[in-house]
PDB file of N, CA and C in Angstrom:
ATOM      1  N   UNK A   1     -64.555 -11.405 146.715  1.00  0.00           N
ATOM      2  CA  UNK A   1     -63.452 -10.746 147.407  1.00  0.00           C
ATOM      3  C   UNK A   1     -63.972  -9.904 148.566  1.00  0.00           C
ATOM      4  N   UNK A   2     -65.259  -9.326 147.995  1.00  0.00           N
ATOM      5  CA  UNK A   2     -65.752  -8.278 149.650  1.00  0.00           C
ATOM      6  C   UNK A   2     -66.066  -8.951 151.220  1.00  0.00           C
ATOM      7  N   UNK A   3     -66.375 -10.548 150.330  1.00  0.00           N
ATOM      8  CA  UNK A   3     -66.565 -11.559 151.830  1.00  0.00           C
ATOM      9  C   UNK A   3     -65.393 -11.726 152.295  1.00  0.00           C
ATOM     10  N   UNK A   4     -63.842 -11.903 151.365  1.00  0.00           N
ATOM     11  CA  UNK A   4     -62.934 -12.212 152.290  1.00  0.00           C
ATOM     12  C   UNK A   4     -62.389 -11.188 152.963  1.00  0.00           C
ATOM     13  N   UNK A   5     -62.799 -10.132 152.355  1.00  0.00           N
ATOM     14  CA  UNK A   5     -62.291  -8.931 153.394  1.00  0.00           C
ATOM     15  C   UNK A   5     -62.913  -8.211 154.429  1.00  0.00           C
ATOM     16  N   UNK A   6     -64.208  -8.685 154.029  1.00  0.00           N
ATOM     17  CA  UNK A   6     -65.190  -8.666 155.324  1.00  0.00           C
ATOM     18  C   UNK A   6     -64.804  -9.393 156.783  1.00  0.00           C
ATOM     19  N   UNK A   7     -64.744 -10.494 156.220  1.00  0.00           N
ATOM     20  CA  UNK A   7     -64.037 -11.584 157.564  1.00  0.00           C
ATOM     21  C   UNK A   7     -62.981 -11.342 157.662  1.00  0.00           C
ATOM     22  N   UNK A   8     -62.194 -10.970 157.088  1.00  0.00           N
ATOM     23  CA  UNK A   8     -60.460 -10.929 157.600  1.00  0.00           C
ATOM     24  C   UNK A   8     -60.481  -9.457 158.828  1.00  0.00           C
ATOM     25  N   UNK A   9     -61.649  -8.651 158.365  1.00  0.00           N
ATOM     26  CA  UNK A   9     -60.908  -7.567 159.198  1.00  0.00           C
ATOM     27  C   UNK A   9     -61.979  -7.802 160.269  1.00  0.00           C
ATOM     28  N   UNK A  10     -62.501  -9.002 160.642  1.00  0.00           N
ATOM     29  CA  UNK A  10     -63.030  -8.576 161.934  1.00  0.00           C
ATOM     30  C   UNK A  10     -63.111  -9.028 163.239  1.00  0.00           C
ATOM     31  N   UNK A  11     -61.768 -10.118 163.085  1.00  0.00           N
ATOM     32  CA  UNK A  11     -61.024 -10.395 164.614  1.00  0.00           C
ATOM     33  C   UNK A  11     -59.680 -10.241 164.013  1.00  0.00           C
ATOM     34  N   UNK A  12     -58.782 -10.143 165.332  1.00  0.00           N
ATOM     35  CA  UNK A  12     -56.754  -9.670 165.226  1.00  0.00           C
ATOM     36  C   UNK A  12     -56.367 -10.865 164.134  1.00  0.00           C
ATOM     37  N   UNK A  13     -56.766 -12.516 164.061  1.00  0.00           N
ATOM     38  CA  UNK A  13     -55.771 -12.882 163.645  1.00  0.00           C
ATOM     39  C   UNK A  13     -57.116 -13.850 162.889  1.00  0.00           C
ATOM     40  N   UNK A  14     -57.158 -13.731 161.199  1.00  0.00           N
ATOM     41  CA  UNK A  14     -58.241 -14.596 160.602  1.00  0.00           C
ATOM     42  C   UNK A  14     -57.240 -15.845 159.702  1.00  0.00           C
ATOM     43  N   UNK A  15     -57.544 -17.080 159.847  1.00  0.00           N
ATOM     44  CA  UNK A  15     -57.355 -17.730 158.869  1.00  0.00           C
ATOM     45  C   UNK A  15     -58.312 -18.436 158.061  1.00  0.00           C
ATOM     46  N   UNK A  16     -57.751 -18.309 156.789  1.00  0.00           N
ATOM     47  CA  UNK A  16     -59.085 -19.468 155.650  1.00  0.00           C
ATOM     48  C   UNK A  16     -58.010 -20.090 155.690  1.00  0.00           C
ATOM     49  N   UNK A  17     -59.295 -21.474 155.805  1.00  0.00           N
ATOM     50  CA  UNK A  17     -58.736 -22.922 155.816  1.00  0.00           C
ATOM     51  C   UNK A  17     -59.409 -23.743 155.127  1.00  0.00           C
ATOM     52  N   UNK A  18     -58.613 -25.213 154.886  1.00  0.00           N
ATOM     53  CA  UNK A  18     -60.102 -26.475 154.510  1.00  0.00           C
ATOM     54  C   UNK A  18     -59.594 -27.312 155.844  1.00  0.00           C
ATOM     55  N   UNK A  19     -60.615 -27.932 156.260  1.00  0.00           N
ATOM     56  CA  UNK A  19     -60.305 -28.733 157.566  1.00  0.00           C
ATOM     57  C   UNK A  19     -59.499 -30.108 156.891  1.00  0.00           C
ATOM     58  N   UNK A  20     -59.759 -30.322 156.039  1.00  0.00           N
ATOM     59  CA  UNK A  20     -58.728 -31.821 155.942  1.00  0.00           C
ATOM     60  C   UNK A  20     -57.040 -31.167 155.416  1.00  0.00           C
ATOM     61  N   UNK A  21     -56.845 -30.445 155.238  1.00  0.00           N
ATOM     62  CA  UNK A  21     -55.311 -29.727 154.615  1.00  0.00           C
ATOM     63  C   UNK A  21     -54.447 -29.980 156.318  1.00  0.00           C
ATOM     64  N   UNK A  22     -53.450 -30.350 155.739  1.00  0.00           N
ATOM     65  CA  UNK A  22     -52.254 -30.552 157.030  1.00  0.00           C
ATOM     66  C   UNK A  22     -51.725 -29.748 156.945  1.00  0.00           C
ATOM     67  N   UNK A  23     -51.516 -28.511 156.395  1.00  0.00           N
ATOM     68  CA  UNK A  23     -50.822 -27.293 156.841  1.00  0.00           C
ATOM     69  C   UNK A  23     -51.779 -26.111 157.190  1.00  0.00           C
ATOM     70  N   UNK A  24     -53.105 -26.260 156.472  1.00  0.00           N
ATOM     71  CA  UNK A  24     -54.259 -25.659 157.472  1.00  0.00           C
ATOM     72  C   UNK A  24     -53.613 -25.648 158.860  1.00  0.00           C
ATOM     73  N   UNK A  25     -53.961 -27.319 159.200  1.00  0.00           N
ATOM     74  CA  UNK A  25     -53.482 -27.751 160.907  1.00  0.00           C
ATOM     75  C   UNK A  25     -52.730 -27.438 161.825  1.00  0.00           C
ATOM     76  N   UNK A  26     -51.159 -27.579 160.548  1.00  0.00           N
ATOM     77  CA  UNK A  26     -49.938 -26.749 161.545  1.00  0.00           C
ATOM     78  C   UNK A  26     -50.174 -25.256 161.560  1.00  0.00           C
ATOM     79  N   UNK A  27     -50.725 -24.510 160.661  1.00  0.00           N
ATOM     80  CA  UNK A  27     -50.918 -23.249 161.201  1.00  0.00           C
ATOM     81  C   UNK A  27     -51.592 -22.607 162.150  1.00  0.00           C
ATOM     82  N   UNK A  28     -52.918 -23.185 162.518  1.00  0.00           N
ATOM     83  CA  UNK A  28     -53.858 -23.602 163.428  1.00  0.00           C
ATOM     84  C   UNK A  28     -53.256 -23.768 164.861  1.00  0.00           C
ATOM     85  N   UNK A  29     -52.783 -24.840 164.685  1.00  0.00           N
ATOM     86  CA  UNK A  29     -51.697 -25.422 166.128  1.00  0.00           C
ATOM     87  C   UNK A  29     -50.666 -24.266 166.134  1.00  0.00           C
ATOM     88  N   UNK A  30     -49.687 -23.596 165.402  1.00  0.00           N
ATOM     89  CA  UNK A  30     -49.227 -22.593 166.064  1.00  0.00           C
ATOM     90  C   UNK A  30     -50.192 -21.788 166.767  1.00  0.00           C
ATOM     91  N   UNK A  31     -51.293 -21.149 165.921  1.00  0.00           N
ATOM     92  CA  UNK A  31     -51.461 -19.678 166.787  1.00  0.00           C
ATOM     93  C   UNK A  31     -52.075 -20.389 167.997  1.00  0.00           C
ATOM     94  N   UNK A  32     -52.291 -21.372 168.014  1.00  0.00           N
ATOM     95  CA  UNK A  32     -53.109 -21.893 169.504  1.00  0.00           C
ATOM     96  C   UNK A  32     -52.451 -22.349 170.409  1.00  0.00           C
ATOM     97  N   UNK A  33     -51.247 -22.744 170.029  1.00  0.00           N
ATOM     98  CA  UNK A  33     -49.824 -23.013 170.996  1.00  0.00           C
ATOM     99  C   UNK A  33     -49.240 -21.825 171.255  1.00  0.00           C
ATOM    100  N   UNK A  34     -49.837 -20.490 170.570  1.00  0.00           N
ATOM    101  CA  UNK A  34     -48.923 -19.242 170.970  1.00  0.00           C
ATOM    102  C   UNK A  34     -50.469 -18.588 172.069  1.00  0.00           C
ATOM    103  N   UNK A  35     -51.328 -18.838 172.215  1.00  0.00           N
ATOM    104  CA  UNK A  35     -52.400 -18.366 173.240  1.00  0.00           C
ATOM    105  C   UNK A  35     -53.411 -17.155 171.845  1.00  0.00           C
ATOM    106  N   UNK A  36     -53.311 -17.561 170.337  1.00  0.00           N
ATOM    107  CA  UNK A  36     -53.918 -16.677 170.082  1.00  0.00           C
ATOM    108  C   UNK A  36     -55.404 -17.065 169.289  1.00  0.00           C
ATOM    109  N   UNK A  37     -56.470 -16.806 169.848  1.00  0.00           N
ATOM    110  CA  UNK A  37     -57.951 -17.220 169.663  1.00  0.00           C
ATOM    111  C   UNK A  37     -58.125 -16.800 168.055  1.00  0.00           C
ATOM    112  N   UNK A  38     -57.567 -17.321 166.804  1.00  0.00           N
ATOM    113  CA  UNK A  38     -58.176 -16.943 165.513  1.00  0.00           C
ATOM    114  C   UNK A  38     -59.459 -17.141 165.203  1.00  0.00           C
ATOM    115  N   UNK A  39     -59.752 -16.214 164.581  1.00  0.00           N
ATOM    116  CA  UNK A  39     -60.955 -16.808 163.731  1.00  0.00           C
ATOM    117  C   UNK A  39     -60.647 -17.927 162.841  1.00  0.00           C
ATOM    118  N   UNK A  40     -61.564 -18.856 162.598  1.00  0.00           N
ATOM    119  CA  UNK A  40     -60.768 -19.702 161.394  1.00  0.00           C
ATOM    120  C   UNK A  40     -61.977 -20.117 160.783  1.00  0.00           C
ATOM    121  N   UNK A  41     -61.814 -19.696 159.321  1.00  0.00           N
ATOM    122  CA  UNK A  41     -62.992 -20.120 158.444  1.00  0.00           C
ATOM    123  C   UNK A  41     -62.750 -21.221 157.347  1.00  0.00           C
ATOM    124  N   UNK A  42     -63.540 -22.198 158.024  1.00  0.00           N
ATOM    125  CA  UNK A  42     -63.046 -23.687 157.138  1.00  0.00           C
ATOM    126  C   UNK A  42     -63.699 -23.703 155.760  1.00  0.00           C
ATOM    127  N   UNK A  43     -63.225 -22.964 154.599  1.00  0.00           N
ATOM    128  CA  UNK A  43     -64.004 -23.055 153.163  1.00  0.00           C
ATOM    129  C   UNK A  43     -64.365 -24.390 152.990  1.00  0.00           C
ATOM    130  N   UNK A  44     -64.178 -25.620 153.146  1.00  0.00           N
ATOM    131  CA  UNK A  44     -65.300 -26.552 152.525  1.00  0.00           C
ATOM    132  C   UNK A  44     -66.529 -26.595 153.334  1.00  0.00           C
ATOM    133  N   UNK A  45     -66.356 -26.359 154.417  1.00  0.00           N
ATOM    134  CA  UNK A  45     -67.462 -25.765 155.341  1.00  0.00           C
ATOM    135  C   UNK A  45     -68.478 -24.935 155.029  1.00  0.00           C
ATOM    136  N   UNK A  46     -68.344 -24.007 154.582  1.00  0.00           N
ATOM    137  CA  UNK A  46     -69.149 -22.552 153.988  1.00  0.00           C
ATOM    138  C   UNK A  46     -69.435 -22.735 152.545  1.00  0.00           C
ATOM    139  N   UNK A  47     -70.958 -22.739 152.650  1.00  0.00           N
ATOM    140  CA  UNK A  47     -71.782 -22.630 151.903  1.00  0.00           C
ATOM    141  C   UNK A  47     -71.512 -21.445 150.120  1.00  0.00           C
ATOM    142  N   UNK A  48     -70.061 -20.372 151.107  1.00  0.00           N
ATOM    143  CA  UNK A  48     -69.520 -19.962 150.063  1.00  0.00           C
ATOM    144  C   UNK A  48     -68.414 -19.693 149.976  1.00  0.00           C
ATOM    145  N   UNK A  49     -67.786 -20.813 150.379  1.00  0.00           N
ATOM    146  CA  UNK A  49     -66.481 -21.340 149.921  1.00  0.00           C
ATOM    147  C   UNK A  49     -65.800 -21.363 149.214  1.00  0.00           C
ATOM    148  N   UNK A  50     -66.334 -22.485 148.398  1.00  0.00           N
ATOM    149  CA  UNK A  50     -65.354 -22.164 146.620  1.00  0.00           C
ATOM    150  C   UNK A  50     -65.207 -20.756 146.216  1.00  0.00           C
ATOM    151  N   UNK A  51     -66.545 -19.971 146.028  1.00  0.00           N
ATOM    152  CA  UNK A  51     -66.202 -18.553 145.490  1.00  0.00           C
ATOM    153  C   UNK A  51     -64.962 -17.811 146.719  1.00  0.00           C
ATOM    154  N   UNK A  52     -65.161 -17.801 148.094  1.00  0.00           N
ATOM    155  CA  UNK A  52     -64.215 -17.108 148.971  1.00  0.00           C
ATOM    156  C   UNK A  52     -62.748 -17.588 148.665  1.00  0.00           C
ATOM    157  N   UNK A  53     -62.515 -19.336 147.845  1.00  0.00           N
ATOM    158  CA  UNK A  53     -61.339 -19.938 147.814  1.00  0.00           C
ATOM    159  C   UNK A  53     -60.431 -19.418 146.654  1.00  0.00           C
ATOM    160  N   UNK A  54     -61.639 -19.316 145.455  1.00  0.00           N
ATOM    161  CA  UNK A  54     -60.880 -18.680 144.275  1.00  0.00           C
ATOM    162  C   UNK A  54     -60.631 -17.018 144.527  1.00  0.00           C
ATOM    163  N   UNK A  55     -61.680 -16.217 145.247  1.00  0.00           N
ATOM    164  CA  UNK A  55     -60.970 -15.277 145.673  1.00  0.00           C
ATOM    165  C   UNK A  55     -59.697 -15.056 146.198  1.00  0.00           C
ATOM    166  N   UNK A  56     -59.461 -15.954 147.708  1.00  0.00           N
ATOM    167  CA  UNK A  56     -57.944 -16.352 147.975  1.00  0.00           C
ATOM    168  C   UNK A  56     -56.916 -16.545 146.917  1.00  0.00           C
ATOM    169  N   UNK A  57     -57.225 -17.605 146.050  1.00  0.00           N
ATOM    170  CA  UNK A  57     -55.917 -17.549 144.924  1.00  0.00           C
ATOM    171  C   UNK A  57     -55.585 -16.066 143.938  1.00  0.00           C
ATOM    172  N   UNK A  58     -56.260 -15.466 143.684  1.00  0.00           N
ATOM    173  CA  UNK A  58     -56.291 -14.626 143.038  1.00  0.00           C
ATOM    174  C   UNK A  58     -55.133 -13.475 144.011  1.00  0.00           C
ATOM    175  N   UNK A  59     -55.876 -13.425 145.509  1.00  0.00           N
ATOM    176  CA  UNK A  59     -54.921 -12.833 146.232  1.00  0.00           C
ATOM    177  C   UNK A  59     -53.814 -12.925 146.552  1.00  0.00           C
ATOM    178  N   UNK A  60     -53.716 -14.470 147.062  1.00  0.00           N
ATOM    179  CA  UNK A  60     -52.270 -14.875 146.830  1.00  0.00           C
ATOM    180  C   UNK A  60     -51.496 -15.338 145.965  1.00  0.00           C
ATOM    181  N   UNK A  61     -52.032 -15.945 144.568  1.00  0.00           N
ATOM    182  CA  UNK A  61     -51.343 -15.967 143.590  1.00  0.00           C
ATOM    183  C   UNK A  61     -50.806 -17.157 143.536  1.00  0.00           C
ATOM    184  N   UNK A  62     -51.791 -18.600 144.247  1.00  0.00           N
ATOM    185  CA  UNK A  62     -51.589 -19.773 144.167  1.00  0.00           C
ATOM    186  C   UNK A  62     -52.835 -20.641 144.453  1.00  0.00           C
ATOM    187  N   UNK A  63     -52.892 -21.584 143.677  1.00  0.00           N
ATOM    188  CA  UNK A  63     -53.870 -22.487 143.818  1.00  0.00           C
ATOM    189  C   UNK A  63     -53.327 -23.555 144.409  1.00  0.00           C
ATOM    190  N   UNK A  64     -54.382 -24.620 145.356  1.00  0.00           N
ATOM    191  CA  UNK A  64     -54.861 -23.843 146.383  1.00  0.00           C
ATOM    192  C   UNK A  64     -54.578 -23.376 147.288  1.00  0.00           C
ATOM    193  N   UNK A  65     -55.110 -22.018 147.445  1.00  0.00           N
ATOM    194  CA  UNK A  65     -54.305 -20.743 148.462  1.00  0.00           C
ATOM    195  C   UNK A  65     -54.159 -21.043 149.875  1.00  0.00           C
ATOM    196  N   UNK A  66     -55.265 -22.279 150.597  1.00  0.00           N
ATOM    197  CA  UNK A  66     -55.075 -21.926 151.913  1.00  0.00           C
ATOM    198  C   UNK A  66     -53.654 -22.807 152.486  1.00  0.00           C
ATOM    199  N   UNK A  67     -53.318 -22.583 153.368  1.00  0.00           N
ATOM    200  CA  UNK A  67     -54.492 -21.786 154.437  1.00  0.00           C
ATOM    201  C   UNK A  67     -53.460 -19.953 154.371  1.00  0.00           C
ATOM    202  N   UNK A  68     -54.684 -19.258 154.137  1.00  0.00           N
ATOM    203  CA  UNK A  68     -54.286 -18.047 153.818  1.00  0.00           C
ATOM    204  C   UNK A  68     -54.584 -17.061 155.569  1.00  0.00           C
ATOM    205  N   UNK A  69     -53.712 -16.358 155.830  1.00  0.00           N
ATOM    206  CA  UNK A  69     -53.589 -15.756 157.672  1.00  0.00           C
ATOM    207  C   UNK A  69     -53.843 -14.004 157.013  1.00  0.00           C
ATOM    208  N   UNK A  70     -54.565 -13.662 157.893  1.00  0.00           N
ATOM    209  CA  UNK A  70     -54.839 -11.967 157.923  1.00  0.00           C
ATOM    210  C   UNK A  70     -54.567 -11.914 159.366  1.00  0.00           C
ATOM    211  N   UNK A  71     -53.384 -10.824 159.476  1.00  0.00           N
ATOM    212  CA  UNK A  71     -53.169 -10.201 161.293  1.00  0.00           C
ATOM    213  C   UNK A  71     -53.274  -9.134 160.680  1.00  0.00           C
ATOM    214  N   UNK A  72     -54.292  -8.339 162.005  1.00  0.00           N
ATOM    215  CA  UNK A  72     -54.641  -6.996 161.947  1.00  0.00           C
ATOM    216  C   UNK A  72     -55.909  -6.698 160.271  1.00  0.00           C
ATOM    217  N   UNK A  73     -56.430  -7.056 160.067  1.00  0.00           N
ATOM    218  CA  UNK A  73     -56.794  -6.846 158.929  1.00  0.00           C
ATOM    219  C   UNK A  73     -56.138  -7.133 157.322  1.00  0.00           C
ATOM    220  N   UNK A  74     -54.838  -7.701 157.497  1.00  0.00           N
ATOM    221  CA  UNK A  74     -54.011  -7.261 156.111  1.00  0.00           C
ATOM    222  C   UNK A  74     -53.743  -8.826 156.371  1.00  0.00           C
ATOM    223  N   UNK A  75     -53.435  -8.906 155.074  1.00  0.00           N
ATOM    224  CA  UNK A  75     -52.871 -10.461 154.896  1.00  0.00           C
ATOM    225  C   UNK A  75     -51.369 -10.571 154.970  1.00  0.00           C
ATOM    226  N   UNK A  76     -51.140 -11.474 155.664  1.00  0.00           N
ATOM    227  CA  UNK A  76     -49.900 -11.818 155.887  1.00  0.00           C
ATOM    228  C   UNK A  76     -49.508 -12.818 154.740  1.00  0.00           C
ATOM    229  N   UNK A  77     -49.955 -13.671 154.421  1.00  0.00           N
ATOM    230  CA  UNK A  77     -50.120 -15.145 153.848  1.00  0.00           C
ATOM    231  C   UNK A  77     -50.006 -16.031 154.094  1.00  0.00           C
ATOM    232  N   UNK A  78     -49.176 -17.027 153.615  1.00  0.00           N
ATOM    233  CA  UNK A  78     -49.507 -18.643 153.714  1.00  0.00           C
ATOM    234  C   UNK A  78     -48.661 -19.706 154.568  1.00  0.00           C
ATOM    235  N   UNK A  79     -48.807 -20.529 154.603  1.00  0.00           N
ATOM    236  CA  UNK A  79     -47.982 -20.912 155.910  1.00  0.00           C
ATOM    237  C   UNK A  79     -46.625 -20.665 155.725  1.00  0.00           C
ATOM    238  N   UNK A  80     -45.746 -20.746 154.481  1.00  0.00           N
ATOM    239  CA  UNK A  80     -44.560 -20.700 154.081  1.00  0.00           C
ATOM    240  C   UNK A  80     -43.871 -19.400 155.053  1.00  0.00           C
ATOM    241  N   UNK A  81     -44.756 -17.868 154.518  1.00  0.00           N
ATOM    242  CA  UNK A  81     -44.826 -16.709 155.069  1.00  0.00           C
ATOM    243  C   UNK A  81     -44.762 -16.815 156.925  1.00  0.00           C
ATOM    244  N   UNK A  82     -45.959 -17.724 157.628  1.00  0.00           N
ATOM    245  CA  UNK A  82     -46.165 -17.383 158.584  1.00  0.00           C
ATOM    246  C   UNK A  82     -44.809 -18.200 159.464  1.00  0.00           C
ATOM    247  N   UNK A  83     -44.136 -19.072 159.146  1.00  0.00           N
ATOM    248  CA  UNK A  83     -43.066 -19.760 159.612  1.00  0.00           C
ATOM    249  C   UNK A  83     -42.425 -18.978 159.373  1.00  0.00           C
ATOM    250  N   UNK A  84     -42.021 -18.650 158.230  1.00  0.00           N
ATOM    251  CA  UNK A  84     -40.704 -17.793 158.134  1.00  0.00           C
ATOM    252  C   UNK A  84     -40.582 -16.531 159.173  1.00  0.00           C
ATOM    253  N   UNK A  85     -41.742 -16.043 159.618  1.00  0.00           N
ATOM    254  CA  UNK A  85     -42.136 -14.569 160.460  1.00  0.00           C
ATOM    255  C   UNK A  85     -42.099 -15.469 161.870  1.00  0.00           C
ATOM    256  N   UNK A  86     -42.188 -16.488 162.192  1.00  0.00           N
ATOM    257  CA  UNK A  86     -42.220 -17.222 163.093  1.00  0.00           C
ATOM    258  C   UNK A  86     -40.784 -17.044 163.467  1.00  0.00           C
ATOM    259  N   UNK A  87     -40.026 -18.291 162.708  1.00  0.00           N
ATOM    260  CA  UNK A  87     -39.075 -18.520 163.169  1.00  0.00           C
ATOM    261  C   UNK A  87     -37.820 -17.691 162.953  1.00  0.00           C
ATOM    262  N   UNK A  88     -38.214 -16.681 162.406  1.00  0.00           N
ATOM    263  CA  UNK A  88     -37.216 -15.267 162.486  1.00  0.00           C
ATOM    264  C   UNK A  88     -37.728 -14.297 163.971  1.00  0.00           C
ATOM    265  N   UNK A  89     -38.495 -14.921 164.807  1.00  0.00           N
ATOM    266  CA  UNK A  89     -38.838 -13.865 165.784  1.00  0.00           C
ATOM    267  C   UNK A  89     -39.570 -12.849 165.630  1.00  0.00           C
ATOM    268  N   UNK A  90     -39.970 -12.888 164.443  1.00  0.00           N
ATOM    269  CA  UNK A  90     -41.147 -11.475 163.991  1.00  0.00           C
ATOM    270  C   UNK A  90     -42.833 -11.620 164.176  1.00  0.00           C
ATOM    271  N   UNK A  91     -43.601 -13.510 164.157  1.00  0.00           N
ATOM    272  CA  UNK A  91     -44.332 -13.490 164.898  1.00  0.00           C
ATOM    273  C   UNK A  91     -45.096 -13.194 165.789  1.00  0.00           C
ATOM    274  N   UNK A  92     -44.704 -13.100 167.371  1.00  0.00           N
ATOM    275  CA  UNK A  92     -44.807 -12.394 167.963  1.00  0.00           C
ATOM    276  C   UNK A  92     -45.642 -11.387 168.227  1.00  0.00           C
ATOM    277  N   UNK A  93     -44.381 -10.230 167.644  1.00  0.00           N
ATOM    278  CA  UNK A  93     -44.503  -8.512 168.069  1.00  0.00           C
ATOM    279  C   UNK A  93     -45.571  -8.367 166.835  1.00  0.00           C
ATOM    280  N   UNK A  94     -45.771  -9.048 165.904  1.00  0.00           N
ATOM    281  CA  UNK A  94     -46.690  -8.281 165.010  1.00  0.00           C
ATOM    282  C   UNK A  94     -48.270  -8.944 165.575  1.00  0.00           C
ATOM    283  N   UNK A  95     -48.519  -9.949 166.218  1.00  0.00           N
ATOM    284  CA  UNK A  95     -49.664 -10.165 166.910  1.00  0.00           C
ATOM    285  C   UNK A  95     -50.194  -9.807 168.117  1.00  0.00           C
ATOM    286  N   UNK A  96     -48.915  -9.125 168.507  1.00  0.00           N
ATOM    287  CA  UNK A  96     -49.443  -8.151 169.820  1.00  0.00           C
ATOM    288  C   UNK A  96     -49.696  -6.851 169.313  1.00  0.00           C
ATOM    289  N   UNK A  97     -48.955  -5.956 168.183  1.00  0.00           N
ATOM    290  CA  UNK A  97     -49.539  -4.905 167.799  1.00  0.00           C
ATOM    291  C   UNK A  97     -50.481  -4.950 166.946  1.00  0.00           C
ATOM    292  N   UNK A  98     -51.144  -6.435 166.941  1.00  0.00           N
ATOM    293  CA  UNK A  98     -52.591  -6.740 166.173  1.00  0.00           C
ATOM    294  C   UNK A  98     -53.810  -6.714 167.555  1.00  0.00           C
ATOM    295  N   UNK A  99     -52.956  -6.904 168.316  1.00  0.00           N
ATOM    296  CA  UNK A  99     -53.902  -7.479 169.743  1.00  0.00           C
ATOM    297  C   UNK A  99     -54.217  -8.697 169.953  1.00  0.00           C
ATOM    298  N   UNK A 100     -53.446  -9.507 169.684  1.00  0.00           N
ATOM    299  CA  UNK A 100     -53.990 -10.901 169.169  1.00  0.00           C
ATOM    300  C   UNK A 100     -53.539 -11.504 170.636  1.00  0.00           C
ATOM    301  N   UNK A 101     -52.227 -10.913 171.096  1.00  0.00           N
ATOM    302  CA  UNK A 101     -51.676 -11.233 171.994  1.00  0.00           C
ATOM    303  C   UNK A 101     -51.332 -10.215 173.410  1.00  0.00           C
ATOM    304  N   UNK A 102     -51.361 -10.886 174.451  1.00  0.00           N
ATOM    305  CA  UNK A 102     -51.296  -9.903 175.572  1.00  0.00           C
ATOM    306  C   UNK A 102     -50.204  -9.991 176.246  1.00  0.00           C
ATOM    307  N   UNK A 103     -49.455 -11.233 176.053  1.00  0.00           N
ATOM    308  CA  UNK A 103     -48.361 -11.384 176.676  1.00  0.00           C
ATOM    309  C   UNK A 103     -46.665 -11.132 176.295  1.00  0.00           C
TER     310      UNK A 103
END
């Protein structure tokens, strides 16, 4: 858990991901269609992965958790979460008062 909170708080907008997951992707493709540079840490990628992945479930309270989003340091969650904040217009304003966004 101290690695995922290590990485989450140390760019505006972090996601854990696995690169083959298709909603990894669409979450991905939003923040990059909205101009915002995430970090994105692909757990099958990382050497400590699995342990960072079961950390994720534990946090979010689903297996498997990704792709799990931290703006500003705090977790937002999972794509379900980040659409819904999307397409209610709340997106946005909470990634510019992350800094994620300038415009």
């Amino acid at each position: 858990m101290e690695k995922v909170m290590k990485l989450a708080s140390q760019r505006a907008v972090v996601v854990f991901s696995l690169s083959s997951c298709c909603m990894c992707h669409t979450v991905k493709s939003l923040f990059n269609d909205l101009g915002v540079d995430a970090a994105v840490h692909e757990l099958d990628e990382d050497p400590r992965g699995r342990e960072m992945e079961k950390a994720l479930a534990k946090l979010v309270g689903r297996s498997p958790p990704v792709p799990v989003v931290f703006i500003g340091g705090k977790l937002v969650g999972c794509t379900d979460r980040i659409m819904s904040l999307h397409l209610g217009g709340k997106l946005v304003p909470l990634l510019r008062d992350a800094g994620a966004l300038w415009v």
